[in-house]
Protein backbone atom coordinates (compact mmCIF):
# COMPACT_ATOMS: atom_id res chain seq x y z
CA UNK A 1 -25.06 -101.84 28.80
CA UNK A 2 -24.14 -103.12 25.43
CA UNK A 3 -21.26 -101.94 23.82
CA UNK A 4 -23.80 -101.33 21.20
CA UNK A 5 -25.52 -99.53 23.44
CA UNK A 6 -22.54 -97.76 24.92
CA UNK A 7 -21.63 -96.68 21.36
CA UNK A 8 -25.17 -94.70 20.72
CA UNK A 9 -24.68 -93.50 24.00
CA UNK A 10 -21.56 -92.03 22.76
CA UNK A 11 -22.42 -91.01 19.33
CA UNK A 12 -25.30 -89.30 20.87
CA UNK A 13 -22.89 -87.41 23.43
CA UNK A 14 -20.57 -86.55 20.69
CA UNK A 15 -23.00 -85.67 18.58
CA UNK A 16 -24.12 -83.35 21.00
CA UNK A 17 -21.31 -81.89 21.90
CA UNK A 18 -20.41 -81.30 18.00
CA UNK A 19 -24.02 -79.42 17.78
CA UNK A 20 -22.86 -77.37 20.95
CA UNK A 21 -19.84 -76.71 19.18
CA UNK A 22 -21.61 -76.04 15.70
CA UNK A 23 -24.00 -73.88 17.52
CA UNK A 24 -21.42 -72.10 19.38
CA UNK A 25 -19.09 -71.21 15.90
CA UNK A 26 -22.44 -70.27 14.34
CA UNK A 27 -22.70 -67.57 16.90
CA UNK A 28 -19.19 -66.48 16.85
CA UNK A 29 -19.44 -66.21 12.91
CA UNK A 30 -22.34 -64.11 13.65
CA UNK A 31 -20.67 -61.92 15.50
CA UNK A 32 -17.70 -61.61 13.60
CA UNK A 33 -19.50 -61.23 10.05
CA UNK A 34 -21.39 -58.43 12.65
CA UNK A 35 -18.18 -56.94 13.15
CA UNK A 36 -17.01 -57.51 9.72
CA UNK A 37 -19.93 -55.32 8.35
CA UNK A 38 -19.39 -52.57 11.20
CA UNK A 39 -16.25 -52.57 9.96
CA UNK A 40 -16.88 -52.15 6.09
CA UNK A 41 -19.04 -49.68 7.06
CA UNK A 42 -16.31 -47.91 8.91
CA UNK A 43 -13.81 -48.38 6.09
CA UNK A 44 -16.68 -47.02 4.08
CA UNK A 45 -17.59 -43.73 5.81
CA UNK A 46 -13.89 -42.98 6.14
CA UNK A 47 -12.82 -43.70 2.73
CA UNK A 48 -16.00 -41.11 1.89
CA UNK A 49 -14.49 -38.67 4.10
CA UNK A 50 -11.08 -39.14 2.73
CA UNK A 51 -12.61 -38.43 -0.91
CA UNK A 52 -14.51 -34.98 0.72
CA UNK A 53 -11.24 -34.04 2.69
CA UNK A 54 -9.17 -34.52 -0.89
CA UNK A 55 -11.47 -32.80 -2.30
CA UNK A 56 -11.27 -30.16 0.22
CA UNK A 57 -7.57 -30.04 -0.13
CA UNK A 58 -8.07 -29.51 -3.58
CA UNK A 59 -10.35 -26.67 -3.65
CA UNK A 60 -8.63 -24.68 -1.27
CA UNK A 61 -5.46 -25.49 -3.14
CA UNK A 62 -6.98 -24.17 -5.72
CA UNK A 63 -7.91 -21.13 -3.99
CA UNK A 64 -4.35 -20.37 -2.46
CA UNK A 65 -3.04 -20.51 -6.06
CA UNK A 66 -5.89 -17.80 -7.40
CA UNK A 67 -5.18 -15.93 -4.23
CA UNK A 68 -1.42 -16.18 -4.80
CA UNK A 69 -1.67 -14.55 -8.24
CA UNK A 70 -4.32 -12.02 -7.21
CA UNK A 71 -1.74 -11.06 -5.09
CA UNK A 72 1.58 -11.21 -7.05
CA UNK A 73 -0.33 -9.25 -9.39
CA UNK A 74 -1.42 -7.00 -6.84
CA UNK A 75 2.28 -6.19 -5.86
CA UNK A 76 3.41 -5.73 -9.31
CA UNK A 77 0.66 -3.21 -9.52
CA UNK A 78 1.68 -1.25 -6.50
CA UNK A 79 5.60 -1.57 -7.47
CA UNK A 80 4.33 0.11 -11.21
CA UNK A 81 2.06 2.82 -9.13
CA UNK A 82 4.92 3.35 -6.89
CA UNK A 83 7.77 3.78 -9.94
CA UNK A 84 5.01 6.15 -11.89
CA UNK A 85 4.61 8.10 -8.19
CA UNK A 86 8.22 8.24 -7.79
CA UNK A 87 8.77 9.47 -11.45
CA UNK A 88 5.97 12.01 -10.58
CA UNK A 89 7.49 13.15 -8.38
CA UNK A 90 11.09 13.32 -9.46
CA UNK A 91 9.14 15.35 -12.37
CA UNK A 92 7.33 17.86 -9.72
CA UNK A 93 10.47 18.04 -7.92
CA UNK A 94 12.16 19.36 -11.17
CA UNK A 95 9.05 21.52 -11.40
CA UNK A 96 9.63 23.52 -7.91
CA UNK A 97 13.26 23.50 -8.22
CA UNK A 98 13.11 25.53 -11.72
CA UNK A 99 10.52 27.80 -10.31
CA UNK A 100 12.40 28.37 -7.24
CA UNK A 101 15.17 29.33 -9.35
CA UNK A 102 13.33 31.78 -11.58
CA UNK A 103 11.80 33.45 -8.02
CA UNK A 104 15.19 34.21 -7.18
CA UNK A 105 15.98 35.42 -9.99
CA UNK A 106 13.25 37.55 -9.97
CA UNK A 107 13.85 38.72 -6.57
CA UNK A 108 17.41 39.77 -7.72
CA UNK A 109 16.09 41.47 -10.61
CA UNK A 110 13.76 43.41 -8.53
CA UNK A 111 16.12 44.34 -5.59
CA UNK A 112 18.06 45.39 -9.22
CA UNK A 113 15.17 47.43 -10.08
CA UNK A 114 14.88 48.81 -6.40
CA UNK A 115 18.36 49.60 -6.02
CA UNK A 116 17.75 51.60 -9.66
CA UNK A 117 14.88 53.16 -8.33
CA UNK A 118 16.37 54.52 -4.69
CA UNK A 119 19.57 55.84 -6.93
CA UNK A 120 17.27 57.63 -9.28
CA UNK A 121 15.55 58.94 -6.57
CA UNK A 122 18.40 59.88 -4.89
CA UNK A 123 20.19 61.52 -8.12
CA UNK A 124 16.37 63.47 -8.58
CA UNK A 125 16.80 64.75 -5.21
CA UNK A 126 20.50 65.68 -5.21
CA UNK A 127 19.89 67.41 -8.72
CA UNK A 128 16.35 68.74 -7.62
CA UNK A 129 18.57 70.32 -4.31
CA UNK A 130 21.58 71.51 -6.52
CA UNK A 131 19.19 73.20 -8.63
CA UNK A 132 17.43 74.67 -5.42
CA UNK A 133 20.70 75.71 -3.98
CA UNK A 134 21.75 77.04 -8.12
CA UNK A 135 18.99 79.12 -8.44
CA UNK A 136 19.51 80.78 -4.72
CA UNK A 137 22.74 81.17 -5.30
CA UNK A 138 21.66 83.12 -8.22
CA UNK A 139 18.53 84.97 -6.55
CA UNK A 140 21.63 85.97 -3.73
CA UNK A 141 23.76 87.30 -6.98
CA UNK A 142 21.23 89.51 -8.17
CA UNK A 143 20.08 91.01 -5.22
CA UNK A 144 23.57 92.10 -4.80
CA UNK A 145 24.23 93.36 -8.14
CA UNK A 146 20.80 95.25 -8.30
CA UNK A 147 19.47 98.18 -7.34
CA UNK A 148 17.20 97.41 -4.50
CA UNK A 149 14.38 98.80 -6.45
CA UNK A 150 14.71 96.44 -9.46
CA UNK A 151 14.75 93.36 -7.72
CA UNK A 152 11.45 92.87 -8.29
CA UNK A 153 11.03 93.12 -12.33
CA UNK A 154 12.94 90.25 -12.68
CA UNK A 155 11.32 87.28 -11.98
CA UNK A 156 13.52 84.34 -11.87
């Protein structure tokens, strides 16, 4: 073989071998631009869930904060219900105590009016029985003094 020959023989080897190799990077740059892509399209759908799930965070941040002053307003308006209550009642409390006052007084003023009443009663009958006991005492008297014949043209 001539070195000519040799050297074709070569170059055709090499040459081969560099289209082996060519072919052989072409289909690993295939695959990686493959994965490439799989991966933008990864990056993709998770920087598209990242926007929903900040978006997310923000609406229900905003919600907390409505909720928050529904219900710090809500509190305020049971701490004023429960001051006007409380100064209701303080006022009703007043209420009951002044009337339970004037029923006692009342009650003393008719146990008063009871005790007035019994002694009345009782001075009625002591002067109703003195007068009783006056005017036999005086019926007594004049059937003594009389004539039994006259007692009975005076009436008394």
């Amino acid at each position: 073989m001539s070195a000519a020959a040799a050297a074709a023989g070569s170059f055709a080897a090499k040459e081969s071998q560099l289209t082996r190799l060519v072919e052989t990077l072409r289909k690993r740059l295939e695959v990686v631009r493959d994965e490439n892509q799989q991966l933008e399209d990864m990056l993709h759908e998770a920087e598209q869930r990242s926007s929903a799930e900040q978006a997310t965070i923000a609406q229900l941040t905003s919600e907390l904060t409505a909720v928050r002053r529904e219900q710090d307003g809500l509190v305020s308006s049971a701490a004023a219900n429960a001051a006007a209550q409380d100064a209701h009642i303080g006022r009703l409390q007043a209420e009951l105590d002044a009337a339970s006052r004037q029923v006692a007084a009342l009650q003393a003023e008719i146990a008063a009016v009871q005790e007035q009443h019994a002694q009345a009663l009782s001075s009625k009958d002591s002067m109703e029985g003195g007068a009783l006991e006056g005017k036999r005492c005086f019926r007594r008297l004049l059937s003594k003094n009389m004539p039994q014949g006259g007692a009975g043209s005076h009436p008394v």
